[in-house]
PDB file of N, CA and C in Angstrom:
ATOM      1  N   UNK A   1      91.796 104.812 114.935  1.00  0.00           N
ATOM      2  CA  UNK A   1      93.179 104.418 114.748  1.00  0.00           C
ATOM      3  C   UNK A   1      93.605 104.832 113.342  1.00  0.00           C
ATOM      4  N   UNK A   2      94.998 105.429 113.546  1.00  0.00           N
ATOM      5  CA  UNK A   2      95.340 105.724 111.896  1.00  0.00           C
ATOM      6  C   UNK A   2      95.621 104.706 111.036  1.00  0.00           C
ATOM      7  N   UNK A   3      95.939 104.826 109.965  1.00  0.00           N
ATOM      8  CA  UNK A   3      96.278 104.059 108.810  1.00  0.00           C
ATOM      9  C   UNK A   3      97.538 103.609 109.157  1.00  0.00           C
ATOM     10  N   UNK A   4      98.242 104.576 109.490  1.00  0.00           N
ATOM     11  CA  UNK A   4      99.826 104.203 109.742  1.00  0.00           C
ATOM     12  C   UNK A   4      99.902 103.405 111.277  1.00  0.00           C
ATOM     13  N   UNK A   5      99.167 103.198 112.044  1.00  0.00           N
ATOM     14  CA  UNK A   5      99.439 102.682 113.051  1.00  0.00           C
ATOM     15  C   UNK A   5      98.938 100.975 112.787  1.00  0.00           C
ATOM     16  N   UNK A   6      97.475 101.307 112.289  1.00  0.00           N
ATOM     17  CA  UNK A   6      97.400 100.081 111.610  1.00  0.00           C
ATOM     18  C   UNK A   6      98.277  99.182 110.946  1.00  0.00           C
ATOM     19  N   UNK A   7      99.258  99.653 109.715  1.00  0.00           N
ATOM     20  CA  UNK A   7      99.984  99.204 109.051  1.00  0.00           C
ATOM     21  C   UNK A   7     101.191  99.020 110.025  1.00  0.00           C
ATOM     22  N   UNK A   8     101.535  99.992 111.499  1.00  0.00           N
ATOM     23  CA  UNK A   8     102.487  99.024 111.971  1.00  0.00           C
ATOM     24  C   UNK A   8     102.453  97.964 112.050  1.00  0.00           C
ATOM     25  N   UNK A   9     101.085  98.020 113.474  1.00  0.00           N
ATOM     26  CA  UNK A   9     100.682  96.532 113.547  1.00  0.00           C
ATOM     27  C   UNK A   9     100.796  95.465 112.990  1.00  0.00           C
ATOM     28  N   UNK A  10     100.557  95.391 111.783  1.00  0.00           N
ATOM     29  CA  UNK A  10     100.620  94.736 110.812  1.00  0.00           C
ATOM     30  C   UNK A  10     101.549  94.201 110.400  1.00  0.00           C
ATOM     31  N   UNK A  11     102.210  94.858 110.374  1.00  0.00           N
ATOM     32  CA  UNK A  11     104.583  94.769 109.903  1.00  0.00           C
ATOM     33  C   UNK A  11     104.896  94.174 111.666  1.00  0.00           C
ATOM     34  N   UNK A  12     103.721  94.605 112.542  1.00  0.00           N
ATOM     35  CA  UNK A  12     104.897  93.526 113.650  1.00  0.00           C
ATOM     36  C   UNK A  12     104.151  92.660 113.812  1.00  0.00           C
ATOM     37  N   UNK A  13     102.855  92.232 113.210  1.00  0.00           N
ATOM     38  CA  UNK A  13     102.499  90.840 113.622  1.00  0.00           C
ATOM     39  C   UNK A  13     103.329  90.150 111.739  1.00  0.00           C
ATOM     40  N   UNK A  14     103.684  90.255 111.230  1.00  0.00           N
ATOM     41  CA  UNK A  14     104.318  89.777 110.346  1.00  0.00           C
ATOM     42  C   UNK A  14     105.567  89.085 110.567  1.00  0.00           C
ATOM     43  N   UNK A  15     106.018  88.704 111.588  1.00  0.00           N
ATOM     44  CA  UNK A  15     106.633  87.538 111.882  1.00  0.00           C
ATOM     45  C   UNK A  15     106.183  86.438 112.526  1.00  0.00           C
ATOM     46  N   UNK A  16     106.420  85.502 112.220  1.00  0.00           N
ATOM     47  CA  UNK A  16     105.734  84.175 112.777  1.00  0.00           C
ATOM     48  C   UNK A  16     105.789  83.671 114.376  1.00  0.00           C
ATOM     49  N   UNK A  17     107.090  84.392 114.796  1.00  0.00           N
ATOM     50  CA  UNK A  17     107.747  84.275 116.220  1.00  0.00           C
ATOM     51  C   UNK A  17     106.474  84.922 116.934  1.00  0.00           C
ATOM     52  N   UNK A  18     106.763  86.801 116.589  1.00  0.00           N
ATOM     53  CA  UNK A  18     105.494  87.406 117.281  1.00  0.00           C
ATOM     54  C   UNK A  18     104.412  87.273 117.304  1.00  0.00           C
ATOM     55  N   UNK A  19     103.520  86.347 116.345  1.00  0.00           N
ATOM     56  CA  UNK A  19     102.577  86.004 116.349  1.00  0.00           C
ATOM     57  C   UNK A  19     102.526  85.131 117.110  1.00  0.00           C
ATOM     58  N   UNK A  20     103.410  84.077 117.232  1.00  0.00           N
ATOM     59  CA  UNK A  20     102.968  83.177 118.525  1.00  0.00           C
ATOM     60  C   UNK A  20     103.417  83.690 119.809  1.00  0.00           C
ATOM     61  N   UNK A  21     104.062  84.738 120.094  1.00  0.00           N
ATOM     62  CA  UNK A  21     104.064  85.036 121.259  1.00  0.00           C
ATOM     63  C   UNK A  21     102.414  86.086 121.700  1.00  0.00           C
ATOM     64  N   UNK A  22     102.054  86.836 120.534  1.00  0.00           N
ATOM     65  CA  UNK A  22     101.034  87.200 120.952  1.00  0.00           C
ATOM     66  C   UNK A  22      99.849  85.880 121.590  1.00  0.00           C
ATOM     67  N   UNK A  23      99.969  84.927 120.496  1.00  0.00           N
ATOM     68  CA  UNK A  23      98.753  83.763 120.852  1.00  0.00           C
ATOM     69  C   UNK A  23      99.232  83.219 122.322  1.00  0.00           C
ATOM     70  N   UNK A  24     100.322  82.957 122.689  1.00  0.00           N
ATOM     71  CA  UNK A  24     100.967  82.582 124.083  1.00  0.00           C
ATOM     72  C   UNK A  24     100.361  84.104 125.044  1.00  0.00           C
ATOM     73  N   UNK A  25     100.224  85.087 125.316  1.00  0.00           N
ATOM     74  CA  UNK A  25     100.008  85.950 126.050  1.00  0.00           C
ATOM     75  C   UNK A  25      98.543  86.250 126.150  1.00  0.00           C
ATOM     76  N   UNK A  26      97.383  85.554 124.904  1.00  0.00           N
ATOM     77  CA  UNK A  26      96.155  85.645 124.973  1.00  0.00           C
ATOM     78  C   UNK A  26      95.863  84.813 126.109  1.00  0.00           C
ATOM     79  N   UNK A  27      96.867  84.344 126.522  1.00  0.00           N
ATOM     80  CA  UNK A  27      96.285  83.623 127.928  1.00  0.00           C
ATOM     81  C   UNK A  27      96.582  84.239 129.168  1.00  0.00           C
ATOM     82  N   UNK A  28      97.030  84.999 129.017  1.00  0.00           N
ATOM     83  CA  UNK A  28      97.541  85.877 130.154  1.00  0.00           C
ATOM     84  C   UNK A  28      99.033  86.460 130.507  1.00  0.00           C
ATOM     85  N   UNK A  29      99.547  87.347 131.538  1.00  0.00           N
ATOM     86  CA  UNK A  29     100.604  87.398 131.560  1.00  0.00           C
ATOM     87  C   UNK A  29     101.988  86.572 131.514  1.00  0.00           C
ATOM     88  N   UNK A  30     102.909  86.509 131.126  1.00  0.00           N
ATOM     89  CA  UNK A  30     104.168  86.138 131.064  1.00  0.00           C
ATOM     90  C   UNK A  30     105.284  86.253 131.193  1.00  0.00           C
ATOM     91  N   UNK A  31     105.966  85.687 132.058  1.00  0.00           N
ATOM     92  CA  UNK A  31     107.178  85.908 132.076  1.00  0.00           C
ATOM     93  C   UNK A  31     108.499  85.620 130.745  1.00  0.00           C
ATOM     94  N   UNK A  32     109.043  86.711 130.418  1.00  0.00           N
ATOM     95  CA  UNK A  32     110.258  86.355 129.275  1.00  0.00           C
ATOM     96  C   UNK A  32     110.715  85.183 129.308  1.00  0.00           C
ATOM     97  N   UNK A  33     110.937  84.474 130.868  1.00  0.00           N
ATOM     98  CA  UNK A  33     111.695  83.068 130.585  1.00  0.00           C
ATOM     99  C   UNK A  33     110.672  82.125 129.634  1.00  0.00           C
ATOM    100  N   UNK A  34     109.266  82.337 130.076  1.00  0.00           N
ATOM    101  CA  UNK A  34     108.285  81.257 129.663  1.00  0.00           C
ATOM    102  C   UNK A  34     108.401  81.379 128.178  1.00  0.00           C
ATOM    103  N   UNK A  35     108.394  82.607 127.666  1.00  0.00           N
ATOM    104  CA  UNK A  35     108.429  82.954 126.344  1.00  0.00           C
ATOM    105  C   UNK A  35     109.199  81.919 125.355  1.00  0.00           C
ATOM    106  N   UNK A  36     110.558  82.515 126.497  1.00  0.00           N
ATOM    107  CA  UNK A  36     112.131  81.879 125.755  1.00  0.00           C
ATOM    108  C   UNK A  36     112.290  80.383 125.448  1.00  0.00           C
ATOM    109  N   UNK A  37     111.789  79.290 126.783  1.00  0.00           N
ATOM    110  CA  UNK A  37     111.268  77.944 126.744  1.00  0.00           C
ATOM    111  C   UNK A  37     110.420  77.946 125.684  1.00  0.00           C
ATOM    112  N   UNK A  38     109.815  78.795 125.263  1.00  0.00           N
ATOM    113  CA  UNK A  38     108.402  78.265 124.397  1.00  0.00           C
ATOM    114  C   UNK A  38     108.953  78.204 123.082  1.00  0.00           C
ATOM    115  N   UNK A  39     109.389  79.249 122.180  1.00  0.00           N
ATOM    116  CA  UNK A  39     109.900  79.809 121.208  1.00  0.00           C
ATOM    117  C   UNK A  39     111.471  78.897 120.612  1.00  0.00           C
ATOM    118  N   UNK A  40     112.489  78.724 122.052  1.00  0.00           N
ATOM    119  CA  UNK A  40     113.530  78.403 121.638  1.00  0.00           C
ATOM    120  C   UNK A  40     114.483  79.014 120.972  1.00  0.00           C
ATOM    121  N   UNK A  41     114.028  80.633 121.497  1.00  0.00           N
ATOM    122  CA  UNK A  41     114.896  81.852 121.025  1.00  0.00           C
ATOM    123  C   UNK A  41     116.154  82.287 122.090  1.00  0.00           C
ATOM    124  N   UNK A  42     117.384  83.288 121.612  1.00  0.00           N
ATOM    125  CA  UNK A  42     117.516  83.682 122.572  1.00  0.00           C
ATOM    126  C   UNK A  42     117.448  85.496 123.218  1.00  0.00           C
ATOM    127  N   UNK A  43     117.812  85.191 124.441  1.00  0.00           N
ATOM    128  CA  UNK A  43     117.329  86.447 125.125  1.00  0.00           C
ATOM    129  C   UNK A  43     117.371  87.683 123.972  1.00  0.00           C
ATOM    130  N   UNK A  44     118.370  87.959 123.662  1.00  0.00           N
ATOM    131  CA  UNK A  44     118.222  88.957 122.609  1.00  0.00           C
ATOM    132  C   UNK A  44     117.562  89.085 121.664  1.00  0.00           C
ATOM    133  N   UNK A  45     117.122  87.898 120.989  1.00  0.00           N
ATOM    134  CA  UNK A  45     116.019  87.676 120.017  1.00  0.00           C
ATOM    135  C   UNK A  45     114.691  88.128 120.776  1.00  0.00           C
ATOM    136  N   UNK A  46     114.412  87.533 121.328  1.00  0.00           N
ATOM    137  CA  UNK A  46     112.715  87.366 122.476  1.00  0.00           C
ATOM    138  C   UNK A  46     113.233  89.215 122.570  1.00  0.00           C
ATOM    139  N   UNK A  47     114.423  90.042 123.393  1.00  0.00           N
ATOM    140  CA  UNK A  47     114.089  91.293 123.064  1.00  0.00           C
ATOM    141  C   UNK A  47     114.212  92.267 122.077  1.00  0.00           C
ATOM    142  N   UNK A  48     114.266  91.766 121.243  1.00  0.00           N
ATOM    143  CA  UNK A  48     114.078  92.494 119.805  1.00  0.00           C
ATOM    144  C   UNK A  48     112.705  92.274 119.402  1.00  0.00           C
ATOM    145  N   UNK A  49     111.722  91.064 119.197  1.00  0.00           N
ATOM    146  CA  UNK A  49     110.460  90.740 119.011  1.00  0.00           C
ATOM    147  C   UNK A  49     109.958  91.710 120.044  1.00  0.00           C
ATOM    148  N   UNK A  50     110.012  91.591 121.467  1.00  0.00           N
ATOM    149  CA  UNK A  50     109.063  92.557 121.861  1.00  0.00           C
ATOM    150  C   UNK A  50     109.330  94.074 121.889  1.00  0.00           C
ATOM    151  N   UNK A  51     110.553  94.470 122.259  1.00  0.00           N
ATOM    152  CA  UNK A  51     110.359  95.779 121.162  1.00  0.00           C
ATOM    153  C   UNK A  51     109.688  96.194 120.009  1.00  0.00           C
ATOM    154  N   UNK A  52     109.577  95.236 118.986  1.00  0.00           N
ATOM    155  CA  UNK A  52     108.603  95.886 118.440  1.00  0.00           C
ATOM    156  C   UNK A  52     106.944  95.732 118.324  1.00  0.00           C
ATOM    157  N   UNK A  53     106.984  94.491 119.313  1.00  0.00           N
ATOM    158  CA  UNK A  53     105.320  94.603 119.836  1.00  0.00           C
ATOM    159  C   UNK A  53     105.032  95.434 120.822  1.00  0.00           C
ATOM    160  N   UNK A  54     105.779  96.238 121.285  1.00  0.00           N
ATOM    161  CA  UNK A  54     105.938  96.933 122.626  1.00  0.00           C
ATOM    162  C   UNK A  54     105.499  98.365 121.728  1.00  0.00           C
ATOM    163  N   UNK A  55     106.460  98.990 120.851  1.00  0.00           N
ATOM    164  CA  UNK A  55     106.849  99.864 120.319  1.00  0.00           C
ATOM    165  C   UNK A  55     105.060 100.205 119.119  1.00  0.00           C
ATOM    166  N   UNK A  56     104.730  99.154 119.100  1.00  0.00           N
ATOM    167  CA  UNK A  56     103.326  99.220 118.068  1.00  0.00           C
ATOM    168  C   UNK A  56     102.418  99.469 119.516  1.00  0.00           C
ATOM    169  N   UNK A  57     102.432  99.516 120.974  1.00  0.00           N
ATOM    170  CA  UNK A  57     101.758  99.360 121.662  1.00  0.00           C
ATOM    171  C   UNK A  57     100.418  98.165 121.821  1.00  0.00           C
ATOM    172  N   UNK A  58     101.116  96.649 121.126  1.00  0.00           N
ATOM    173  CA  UNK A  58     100.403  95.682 121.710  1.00  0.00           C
ATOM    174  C   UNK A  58     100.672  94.917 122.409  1.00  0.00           C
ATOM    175  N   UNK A  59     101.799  95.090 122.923  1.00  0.00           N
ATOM    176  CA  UNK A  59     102.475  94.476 124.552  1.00  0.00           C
ATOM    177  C   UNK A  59     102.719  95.368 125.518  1.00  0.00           C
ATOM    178  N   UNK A  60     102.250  94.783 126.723  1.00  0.00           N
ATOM    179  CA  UNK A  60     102.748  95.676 127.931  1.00  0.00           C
ATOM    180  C   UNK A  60     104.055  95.210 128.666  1.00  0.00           C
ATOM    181  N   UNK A  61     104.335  95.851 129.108  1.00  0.00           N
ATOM    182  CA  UNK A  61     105.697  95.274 130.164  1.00  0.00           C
ATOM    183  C   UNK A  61     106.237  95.658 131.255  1.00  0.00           C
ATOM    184  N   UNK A  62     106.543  94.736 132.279  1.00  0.00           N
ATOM    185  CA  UNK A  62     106.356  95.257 133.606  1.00  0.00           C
ATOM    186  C   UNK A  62     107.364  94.602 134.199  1.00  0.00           C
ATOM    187  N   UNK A  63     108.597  95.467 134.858  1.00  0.00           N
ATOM    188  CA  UNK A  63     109.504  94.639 135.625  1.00  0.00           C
ATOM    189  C   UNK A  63     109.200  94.185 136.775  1.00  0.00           C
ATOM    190  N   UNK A  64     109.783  93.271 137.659  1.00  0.00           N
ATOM    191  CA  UNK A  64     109.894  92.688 138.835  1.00  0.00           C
ATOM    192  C   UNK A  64     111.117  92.014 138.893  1.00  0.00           C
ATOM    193  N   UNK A  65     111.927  92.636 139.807  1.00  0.00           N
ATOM    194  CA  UNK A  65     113.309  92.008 140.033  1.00  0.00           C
ATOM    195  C   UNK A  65     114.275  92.258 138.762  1.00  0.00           C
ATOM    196  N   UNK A  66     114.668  91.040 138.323  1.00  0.00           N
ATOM    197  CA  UNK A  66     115.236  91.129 137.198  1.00  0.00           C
ATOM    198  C   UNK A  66     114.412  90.284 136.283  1.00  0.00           C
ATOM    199  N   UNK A  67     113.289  90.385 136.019  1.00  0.00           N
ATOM    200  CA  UNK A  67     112.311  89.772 135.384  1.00  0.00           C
ATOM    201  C   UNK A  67     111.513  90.573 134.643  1.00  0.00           C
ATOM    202  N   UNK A  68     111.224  90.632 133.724  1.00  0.00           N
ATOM    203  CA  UNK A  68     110.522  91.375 132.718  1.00  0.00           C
ATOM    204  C   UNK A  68     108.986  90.195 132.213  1.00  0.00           C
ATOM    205  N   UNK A  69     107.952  90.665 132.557  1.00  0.00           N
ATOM    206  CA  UNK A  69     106.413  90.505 132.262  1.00  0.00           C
ATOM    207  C   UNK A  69     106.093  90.843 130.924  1.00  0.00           C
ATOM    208  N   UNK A  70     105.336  89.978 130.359  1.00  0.00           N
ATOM    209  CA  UNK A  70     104.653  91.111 129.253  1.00  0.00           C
ATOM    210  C   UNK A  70     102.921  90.534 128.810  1.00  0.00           C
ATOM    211  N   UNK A  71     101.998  91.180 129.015  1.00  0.00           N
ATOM    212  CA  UNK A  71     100.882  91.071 128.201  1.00  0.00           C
ATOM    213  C   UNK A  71     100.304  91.987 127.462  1.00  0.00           C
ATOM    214  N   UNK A  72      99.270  91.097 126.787  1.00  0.00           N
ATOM    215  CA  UNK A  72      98.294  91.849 125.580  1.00  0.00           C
ATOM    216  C   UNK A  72      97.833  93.189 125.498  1.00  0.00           C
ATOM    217  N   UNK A  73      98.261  94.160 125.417  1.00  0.00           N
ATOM    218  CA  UNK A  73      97.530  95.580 125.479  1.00  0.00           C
ATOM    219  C   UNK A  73      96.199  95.315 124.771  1.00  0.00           C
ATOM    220  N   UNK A  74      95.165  95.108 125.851  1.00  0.00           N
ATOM    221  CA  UNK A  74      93.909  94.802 125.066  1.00  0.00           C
ATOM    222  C   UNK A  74      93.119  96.052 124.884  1.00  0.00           C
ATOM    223  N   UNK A  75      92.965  96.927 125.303  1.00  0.00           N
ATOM    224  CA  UNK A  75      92.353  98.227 124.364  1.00  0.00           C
ATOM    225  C   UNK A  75      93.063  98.341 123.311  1.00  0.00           C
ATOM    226  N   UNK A  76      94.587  98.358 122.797  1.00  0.00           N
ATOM    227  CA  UNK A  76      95.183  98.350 121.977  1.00  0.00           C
ATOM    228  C   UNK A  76      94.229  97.648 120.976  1.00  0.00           C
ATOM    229  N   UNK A  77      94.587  96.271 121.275  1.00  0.00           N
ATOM    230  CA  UNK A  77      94.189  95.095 120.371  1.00  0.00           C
ATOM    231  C   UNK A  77      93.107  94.861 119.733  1.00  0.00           C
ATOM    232  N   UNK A  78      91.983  95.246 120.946  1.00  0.00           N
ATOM    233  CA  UNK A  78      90.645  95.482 120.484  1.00  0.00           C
ATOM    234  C   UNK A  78      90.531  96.268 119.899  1.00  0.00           C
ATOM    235  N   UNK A  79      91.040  97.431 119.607  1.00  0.00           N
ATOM    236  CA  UNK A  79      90.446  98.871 118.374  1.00  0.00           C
ATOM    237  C   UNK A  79      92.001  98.309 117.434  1.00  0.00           C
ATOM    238  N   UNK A  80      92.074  97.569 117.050  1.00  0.00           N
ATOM    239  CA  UNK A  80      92.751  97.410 115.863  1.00  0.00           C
ATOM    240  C   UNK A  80      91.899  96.098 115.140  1.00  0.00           C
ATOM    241  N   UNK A  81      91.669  94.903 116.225  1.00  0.00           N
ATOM    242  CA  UNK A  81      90.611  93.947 115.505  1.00  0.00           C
ATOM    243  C   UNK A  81      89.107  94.729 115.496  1.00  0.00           C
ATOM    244  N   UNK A  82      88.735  95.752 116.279  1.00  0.00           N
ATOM    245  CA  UNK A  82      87.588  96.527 114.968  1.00  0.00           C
ATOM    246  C   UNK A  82      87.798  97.138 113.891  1.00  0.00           C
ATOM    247  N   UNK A  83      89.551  98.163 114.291  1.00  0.00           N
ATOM    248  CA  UNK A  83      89.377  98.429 112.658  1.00  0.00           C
ATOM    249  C   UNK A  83      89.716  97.197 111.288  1.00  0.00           C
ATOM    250  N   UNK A  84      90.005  96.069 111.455  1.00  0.00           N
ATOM    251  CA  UNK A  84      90.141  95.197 110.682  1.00  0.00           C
ATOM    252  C   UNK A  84      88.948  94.396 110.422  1.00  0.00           C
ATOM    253  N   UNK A  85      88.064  94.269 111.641  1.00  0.00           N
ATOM    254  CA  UNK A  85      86.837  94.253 110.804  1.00  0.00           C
ATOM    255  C   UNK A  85      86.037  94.877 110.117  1.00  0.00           C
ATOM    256  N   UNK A  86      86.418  96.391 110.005  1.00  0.00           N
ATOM    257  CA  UNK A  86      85.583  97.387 109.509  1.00  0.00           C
ATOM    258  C   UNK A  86      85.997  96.904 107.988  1.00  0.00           C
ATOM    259  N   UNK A  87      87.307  96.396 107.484  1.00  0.00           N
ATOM    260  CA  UNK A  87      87.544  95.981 106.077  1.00  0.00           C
ATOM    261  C   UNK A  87      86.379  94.801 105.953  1.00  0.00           C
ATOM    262  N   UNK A  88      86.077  95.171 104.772  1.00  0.00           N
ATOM    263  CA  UNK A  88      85.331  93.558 103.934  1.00  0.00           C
ATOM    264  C   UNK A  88      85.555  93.602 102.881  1.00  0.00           C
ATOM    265  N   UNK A  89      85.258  92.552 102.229  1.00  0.00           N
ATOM    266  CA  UNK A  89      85.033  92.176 100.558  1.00  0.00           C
ATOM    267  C   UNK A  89      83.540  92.265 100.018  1.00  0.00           C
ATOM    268  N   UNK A  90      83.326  93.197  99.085  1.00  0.00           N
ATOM    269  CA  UNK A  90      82.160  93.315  98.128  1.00  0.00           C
ATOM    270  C   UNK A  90      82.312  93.466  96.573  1.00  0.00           C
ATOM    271  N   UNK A  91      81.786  93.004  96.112  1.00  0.00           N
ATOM    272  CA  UNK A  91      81.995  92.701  94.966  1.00  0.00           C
ATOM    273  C   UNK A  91      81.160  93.817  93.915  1.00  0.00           C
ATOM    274  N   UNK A  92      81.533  94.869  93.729  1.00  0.00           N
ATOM    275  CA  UNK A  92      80.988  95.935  92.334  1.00  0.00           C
ATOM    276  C   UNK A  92      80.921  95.547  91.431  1.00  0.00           C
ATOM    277  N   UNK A  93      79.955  95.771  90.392  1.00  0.00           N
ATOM    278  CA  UNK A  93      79.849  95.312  89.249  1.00  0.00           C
ATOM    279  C   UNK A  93      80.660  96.341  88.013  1.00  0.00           C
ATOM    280  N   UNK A  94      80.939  97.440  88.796  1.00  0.00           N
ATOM    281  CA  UNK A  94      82.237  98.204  88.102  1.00  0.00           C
ATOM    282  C   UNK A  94      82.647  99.141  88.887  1.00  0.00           C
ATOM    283  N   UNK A  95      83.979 100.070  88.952  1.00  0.00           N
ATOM    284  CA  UNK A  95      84.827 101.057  89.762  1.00  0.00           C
ATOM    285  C   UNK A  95      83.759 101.867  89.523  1.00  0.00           C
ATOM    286  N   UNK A  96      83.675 102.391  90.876  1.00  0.00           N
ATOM    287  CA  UNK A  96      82.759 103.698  91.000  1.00  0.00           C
ATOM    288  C   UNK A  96      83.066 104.973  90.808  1.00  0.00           C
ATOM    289  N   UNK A  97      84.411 105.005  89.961  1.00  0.00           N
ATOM    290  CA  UNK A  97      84.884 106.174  89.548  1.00  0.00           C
ATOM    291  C   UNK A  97      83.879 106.094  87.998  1.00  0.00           C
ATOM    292  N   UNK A  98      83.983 105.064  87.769  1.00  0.00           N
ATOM    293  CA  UNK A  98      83.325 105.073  86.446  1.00  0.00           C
ATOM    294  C   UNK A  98      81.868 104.726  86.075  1.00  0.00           C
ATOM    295  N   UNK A  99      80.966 105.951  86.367  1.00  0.00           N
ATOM    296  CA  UNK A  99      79.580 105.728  86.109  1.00  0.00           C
ATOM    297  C   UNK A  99      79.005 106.574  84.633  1.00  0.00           C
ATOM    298  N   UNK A 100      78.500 105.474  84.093  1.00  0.00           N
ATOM    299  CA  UNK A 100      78.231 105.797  82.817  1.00  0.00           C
ATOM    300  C   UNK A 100      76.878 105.903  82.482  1.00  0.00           C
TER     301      UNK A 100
END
């Protein structure tokens, strides 16, 4: 995964809304209404949030009727929580540009 896709991700889980709609969809699919009850947004809001979880490719979405679905793009999700675990913290005892 690139850097820049990463850093979408990142800019769209950076709202508090989309983050709980992602944690609401770790349970499975959903319907927009359930969303909308949950959140206390309206329709236009709920589709602006998933546009851009849609648009980062970590939501899927699937019509039926006049009903719009959406879950977790989990290959997505999963190769972005490996590349975020590939980050850690270690502690150098100096910049390794600078060896003396």
């Amino acid at each position: 995964m690139e850097e820049s896709e990463i850093a979408g991700i990142c800019k769209a889980l950076g709202d508090a809304n989309r983050v709980k709609i992602i944690k609401m969809l770790s349970a499975g699919e959903l319907c927009a209404c359930r969303i909308l009850e949950a959140l206390d947004i309206t329709q236009p809001t709920l589709s602006h949030h998933m546009k851009i979880l849609s648009d980062c490719a970590l939501v899927a979405a699937r019509k039926e009727g006049k009903w719009s679905y959406y879950s977790i793009n989990c290959g997505r999700f999963s190769e972005f929580k490996d590349c975020i675990s590939e980050i850690s913290c270690t502690k150098q005892e100096t910049c390794c540009c600078r060896k003396e």
